[in-house]
PDB file of N, CA and C in Angstrom:
ATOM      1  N   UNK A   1     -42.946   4.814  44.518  1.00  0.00           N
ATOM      2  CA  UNK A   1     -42.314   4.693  45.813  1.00  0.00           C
ATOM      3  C   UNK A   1     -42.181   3.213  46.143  1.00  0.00           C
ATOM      4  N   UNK A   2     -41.139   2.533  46.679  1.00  0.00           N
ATOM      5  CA  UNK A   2     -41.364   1.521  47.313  1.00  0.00           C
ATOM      6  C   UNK A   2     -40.907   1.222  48.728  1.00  0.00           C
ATOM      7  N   UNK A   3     -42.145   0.372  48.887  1.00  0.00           N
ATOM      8  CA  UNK A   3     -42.593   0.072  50.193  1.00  0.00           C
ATOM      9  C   UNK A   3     -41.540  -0.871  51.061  1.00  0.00           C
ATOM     10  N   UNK A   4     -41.343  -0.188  52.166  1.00  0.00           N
ATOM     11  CA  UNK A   4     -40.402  -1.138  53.453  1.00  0.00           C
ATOM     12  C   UNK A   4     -41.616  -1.560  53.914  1.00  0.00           C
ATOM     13  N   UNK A   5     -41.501  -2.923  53.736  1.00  0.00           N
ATOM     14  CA  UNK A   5     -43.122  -3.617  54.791  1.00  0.00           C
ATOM     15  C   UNK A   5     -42.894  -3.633  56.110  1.00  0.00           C
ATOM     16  N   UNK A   6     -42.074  -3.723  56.776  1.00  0.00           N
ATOM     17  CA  UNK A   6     -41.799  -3.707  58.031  1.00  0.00           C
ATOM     18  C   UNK A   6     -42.420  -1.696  58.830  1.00  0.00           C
ATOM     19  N   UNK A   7     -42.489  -0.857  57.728  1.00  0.00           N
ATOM     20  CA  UNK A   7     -42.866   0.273  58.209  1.00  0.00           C
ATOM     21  C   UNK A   7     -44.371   0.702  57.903  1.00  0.00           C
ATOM     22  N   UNK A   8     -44.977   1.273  58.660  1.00  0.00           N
ATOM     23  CA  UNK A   8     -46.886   1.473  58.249  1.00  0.00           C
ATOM     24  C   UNK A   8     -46.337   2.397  56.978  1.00  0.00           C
ATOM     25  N   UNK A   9     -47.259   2.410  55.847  1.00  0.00           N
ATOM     26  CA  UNK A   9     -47.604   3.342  54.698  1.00  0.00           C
ATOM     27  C   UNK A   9     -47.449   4.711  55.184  1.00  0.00           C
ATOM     28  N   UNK A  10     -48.479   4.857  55.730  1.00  0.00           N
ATOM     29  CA  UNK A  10     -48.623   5.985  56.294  1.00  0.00           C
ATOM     30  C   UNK A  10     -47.146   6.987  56.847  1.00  0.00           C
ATOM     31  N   UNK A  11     -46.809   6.012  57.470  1.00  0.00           N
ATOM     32  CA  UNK A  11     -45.425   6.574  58.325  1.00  0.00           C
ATOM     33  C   UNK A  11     -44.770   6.809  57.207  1.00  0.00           C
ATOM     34  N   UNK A  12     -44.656   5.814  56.136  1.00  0.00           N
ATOM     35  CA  UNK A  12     -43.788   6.094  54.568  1.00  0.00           C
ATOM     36  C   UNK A  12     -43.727   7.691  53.685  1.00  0.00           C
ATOM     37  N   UNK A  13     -45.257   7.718  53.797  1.00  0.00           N
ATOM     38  CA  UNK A  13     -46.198   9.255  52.873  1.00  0.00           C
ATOM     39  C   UNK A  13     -45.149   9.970  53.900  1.00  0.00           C
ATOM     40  N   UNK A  14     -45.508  10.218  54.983  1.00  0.00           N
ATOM     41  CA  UNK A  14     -45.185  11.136  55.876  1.00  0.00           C
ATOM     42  C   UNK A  14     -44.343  11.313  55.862  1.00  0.00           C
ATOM     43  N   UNK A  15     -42.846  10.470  55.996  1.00  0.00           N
ATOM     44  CA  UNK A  15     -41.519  11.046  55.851  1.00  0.00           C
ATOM     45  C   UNK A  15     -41.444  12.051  54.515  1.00  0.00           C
ATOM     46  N   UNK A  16     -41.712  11.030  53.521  1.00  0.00           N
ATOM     47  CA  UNK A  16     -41.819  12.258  51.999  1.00  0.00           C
ATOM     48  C   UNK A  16     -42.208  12.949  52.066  1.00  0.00           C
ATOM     49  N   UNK A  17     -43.359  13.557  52.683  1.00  0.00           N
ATOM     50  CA  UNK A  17     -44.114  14.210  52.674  1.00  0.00           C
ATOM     51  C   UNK A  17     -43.372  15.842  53.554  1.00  0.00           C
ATOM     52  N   UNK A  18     -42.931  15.021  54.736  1.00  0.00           N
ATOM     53  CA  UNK A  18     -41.701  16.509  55.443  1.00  0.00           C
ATOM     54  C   UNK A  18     -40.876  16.488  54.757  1.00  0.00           C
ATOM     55  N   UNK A  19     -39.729  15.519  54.001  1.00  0.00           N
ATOM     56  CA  UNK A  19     -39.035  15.866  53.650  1.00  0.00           C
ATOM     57  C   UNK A  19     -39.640  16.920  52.359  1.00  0.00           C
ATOM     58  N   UNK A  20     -40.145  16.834  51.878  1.00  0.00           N
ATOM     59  CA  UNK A  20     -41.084  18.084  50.463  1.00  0.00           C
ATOM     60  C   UNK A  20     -40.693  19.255  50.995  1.00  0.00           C
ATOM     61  N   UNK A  21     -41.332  18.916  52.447  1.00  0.00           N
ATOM     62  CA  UNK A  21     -41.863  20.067  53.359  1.00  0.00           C
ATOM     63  C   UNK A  21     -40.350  21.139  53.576  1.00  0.00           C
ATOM     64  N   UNK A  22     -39.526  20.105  54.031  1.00  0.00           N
ATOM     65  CA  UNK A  22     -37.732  20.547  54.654  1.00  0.00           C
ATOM     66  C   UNK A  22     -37.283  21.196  53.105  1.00  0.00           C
ATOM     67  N   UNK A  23     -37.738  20.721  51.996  1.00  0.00           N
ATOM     68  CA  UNK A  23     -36.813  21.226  50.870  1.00  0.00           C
ATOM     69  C   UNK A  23     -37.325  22.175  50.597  1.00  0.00           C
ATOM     70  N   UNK A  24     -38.338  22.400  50.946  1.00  0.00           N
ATOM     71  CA  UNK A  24     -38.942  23.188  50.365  1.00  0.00           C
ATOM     72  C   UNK A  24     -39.905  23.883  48.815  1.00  0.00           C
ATOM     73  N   UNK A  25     -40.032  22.378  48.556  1.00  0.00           N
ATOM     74  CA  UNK A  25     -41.247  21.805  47.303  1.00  0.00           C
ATOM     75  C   UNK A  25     -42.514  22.075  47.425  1.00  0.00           C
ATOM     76  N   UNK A  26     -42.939  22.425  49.096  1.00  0.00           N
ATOM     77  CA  UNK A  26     -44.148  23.295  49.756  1.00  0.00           C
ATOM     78  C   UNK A  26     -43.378  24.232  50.473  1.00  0.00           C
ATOM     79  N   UNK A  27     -43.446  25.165  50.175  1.00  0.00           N
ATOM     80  CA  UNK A  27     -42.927  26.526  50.791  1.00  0.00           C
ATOM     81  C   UNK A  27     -43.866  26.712  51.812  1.00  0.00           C
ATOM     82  N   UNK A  28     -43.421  27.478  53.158  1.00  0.00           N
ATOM     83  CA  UNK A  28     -44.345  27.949  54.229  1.00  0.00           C
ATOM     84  C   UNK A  28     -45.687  28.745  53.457  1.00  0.00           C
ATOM     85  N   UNK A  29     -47.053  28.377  53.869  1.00  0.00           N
ATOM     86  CA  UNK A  29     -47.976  29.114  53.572  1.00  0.00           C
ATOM     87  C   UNK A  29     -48.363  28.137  52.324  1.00  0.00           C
ATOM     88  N   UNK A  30     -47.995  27.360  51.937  1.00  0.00           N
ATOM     89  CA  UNK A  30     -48.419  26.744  50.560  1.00  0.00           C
ATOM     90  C   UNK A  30     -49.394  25.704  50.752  1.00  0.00           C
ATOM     91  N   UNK A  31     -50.518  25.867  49.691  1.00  0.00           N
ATOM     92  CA  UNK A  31     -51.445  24.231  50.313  1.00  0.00           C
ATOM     93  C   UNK A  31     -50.841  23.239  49.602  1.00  0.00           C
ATOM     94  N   UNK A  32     -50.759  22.802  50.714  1.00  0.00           N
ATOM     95  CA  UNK A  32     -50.261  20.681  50.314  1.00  0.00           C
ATOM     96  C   UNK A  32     -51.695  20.377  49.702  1.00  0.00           C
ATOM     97  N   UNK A  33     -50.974  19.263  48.505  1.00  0.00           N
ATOM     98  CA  UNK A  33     -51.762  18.356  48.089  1.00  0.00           C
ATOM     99  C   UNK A  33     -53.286  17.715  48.565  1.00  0.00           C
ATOM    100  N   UNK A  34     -54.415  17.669  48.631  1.00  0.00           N
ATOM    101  CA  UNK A  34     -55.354  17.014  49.139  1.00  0.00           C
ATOM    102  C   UNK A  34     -55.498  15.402  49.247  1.00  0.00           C
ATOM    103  N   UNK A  35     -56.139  14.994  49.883  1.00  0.00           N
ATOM    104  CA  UNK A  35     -56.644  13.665  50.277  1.00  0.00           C
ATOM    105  C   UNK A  35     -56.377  12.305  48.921  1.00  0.00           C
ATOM    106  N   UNK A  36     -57.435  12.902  47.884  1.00  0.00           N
ATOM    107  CA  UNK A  36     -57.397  12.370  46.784  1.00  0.00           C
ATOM    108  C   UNK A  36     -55.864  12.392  45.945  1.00  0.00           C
ATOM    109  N   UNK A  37     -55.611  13.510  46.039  1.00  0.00           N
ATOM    110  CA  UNK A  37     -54.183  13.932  45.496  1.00  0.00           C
ATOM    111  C   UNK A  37     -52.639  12.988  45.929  1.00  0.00           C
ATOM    112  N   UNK A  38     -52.751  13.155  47.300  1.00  0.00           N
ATOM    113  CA  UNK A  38     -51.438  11.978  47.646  1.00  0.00           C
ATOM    114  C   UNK A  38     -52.585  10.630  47.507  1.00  0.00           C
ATOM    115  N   UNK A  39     -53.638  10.542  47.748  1.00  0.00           N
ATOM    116  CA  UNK A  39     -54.069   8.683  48.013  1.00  0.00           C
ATOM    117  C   UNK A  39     -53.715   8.446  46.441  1.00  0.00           C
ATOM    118  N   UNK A  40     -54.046   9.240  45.265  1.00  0.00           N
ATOM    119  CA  UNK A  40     -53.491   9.144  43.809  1.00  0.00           C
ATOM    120  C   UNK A  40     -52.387   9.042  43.633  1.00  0.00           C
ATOM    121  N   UNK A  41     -51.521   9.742  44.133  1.00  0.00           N
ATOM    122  CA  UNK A  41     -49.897   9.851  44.096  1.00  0.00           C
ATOM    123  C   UNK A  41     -48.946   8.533  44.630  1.00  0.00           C
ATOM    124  N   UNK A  42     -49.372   7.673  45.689  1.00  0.00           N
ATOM    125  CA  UNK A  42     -48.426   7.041  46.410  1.00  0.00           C
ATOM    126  C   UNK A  42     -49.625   6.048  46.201  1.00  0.00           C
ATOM    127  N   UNK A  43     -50.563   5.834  45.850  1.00  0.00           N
ATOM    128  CA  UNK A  43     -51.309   4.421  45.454  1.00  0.00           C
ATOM    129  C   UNK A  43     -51.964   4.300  46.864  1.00  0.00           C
ATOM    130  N   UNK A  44     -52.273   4.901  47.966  1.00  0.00           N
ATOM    131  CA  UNK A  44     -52.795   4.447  49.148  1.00  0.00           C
ATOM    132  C   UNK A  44     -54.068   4.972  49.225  1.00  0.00           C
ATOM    133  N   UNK A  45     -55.419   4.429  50.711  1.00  0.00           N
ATOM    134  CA  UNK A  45     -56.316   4.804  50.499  1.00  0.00           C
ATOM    135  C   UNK A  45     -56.654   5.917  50.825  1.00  0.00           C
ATOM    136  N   UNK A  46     -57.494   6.196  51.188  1.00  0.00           N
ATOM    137  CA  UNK A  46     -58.048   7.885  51.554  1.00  0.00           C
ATOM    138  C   UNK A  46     -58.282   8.266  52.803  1.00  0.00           C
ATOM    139  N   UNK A  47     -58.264   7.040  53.674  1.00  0.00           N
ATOM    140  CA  UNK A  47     -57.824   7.099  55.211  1.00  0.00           C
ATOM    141  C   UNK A  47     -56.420   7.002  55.494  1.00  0.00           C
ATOM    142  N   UNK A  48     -55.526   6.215  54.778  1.00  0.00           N
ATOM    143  CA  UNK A  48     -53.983   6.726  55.098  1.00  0.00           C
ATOM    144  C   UNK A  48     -53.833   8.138  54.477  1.00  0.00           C
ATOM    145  N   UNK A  49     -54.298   8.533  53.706  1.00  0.00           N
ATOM    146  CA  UNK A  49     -53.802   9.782  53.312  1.00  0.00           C
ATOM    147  C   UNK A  49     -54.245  11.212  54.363  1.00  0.00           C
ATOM    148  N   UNK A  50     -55.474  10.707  54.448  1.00  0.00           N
ATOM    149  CA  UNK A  50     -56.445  11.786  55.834  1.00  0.00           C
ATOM    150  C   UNK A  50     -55.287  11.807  57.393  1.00  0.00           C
ATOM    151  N   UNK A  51     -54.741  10.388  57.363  1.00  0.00           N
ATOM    152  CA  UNK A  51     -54.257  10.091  58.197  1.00  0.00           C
ATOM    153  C   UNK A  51     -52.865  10.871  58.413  1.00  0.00           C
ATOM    154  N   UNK A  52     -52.325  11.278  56.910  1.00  0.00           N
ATOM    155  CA  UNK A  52     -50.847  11.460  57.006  1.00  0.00           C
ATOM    156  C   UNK A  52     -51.169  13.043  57.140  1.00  0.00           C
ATOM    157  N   UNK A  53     -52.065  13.910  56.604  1.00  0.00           N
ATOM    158  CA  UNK A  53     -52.175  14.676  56.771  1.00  0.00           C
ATOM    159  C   UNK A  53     -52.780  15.558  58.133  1.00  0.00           C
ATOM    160  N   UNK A  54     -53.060  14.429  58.732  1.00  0.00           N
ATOM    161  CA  UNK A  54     -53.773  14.867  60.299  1.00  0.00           C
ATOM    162  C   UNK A  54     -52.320  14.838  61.359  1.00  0.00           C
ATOM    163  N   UNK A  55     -51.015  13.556  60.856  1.00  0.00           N
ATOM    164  CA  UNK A  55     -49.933  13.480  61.515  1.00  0.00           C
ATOM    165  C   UNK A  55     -49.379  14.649  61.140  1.00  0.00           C
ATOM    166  N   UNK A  56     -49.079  15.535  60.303  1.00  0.00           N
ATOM    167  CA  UNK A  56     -48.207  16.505  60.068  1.00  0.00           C
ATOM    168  C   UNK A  56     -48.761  17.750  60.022  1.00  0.00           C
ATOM    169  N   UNK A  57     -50.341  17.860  60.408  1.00  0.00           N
ATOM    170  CA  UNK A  57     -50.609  19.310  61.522  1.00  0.00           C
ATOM    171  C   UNK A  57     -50.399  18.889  62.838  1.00  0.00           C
ATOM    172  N   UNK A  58     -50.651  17.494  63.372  1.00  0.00           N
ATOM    173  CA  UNK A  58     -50.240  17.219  64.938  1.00  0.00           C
ATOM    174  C   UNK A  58     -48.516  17.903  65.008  1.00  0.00           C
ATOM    175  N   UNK A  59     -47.597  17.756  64.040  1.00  0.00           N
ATOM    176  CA  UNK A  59     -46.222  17.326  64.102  1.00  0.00           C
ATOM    177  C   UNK A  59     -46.008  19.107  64.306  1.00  0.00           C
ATOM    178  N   UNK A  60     -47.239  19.846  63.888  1.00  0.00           N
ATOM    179  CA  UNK A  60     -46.713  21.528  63.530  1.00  0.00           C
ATOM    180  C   UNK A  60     -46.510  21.580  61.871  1.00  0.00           C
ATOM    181  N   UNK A  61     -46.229  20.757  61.404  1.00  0.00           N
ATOM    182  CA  UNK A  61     -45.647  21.344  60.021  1.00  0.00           C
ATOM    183  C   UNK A  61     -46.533  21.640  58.896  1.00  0.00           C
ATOM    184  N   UNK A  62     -47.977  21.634  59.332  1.00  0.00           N
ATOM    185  CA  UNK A  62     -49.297  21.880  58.532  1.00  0.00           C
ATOM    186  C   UNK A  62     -50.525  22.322  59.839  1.00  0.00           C
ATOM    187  N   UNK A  63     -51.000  23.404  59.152  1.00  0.00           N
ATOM    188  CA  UNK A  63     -52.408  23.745  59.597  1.00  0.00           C
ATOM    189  C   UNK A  63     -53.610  23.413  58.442  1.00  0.00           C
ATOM    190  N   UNK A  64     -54.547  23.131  59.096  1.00  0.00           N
ATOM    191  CA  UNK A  64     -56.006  23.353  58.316  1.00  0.00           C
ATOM    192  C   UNK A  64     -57.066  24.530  58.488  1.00  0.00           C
ATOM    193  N   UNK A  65     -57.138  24.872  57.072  1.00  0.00           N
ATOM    194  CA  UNK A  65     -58.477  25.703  57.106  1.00  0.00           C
ATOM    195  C   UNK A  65     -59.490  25.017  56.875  1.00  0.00           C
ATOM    196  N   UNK A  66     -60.814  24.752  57.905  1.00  0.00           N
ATOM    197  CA  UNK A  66     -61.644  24.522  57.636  1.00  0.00           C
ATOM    198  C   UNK A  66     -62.325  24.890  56.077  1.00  0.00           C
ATOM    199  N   UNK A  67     -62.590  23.788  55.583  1.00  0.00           N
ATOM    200  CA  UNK A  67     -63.394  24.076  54.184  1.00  0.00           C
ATOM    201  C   UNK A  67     -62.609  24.317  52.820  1.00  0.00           C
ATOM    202  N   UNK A  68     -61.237  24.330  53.216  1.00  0.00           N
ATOM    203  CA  UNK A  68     -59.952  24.518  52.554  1.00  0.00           C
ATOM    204  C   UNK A  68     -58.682  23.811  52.022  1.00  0.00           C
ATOM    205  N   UNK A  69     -58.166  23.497  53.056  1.00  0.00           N
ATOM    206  CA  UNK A  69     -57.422  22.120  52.710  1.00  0.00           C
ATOM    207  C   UNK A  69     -56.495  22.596  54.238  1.00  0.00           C
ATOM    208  N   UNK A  70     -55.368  22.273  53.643  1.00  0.00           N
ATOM    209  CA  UNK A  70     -54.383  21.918  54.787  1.00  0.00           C
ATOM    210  C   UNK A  70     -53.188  22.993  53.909  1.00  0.00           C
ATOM    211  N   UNK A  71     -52.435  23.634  54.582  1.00  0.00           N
ATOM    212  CA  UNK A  71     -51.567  24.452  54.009  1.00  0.00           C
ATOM    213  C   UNK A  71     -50.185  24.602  55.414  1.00  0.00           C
ATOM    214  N   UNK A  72     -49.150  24.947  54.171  1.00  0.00           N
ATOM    215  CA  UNK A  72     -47.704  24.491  55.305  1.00  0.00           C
ATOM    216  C   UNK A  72     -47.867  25.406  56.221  1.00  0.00           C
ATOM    217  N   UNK A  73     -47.444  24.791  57.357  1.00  0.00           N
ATOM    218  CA  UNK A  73     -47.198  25.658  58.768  1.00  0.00           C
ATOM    219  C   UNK A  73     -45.588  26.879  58.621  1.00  0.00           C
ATOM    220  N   UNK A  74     -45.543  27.777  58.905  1.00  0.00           N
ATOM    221  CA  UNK A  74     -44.836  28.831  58.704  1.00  0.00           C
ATOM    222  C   UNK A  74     -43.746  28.756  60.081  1.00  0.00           C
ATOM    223  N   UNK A  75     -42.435  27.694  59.610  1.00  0.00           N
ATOM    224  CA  UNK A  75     -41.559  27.263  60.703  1.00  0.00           C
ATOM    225  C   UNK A  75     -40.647  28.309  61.278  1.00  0.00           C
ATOM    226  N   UNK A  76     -40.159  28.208  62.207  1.00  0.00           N
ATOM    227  CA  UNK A  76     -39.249  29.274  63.171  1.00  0.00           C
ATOM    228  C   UNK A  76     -38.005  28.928  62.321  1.00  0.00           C
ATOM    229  N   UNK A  77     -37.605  30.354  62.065  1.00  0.00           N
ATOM    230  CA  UNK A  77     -36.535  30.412  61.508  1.00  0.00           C
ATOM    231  C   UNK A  77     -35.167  29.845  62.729  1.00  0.00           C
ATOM    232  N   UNK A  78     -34.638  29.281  61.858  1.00  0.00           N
ATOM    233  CA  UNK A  78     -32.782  28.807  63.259  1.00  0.00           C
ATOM    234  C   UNK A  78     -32.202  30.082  63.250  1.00  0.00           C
ATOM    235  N   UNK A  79     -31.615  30.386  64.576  1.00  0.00           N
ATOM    236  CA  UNK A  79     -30.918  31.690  64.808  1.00  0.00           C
ATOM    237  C   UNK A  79     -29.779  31.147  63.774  1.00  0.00           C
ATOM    238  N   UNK A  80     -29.041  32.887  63.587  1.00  0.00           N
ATOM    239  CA  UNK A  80     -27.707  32.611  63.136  1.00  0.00           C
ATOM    240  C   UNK A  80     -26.182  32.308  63.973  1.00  0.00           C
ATOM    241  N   UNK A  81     -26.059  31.621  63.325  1.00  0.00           N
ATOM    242  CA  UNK A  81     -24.395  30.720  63.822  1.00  0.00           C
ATOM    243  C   UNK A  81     -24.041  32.043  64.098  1.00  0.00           C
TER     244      UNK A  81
END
């Protein structure tokens, strides 16, 4: 990945991270990656990664199971046109 310095890391993971989410590379109900897993993946530490994953259950688009990990939030379908 490379880095816009002008934007936090974090904020960086996170866009990729919904966009996964929007394509659907984590399907609703699927566990996302862990802590170690993206801080491995995108080269960052283990507090931006805790971090990106705490922004995107705040955002709705992930819940946590205690003792479990973090798994996709199950989004409202758009009515039809």
């Amino acid at each position: 990945m490379e880095w816009v310095p002008e934007i936090p890391r974090w904020r960086q993971v996170y866009a990729a991270m919904e966009q996964r989410i929007a394509d659907g590379v984590y399907a609703p109900g699927a566990r996302l990656p862990g802590i170690l897993d993206i801080a491995g993946e995108f080269g960052i530490g283990e507090v931006t990664a805790r971090r990106v994953l705490r922004e995107l259950r705040s955002a709705g688009l992930a819940y946590m199971e205690p003792g479990i990990g973090f798994f996709v939030a199950r989004l409202p379908q758009a009515p039809d046109a």
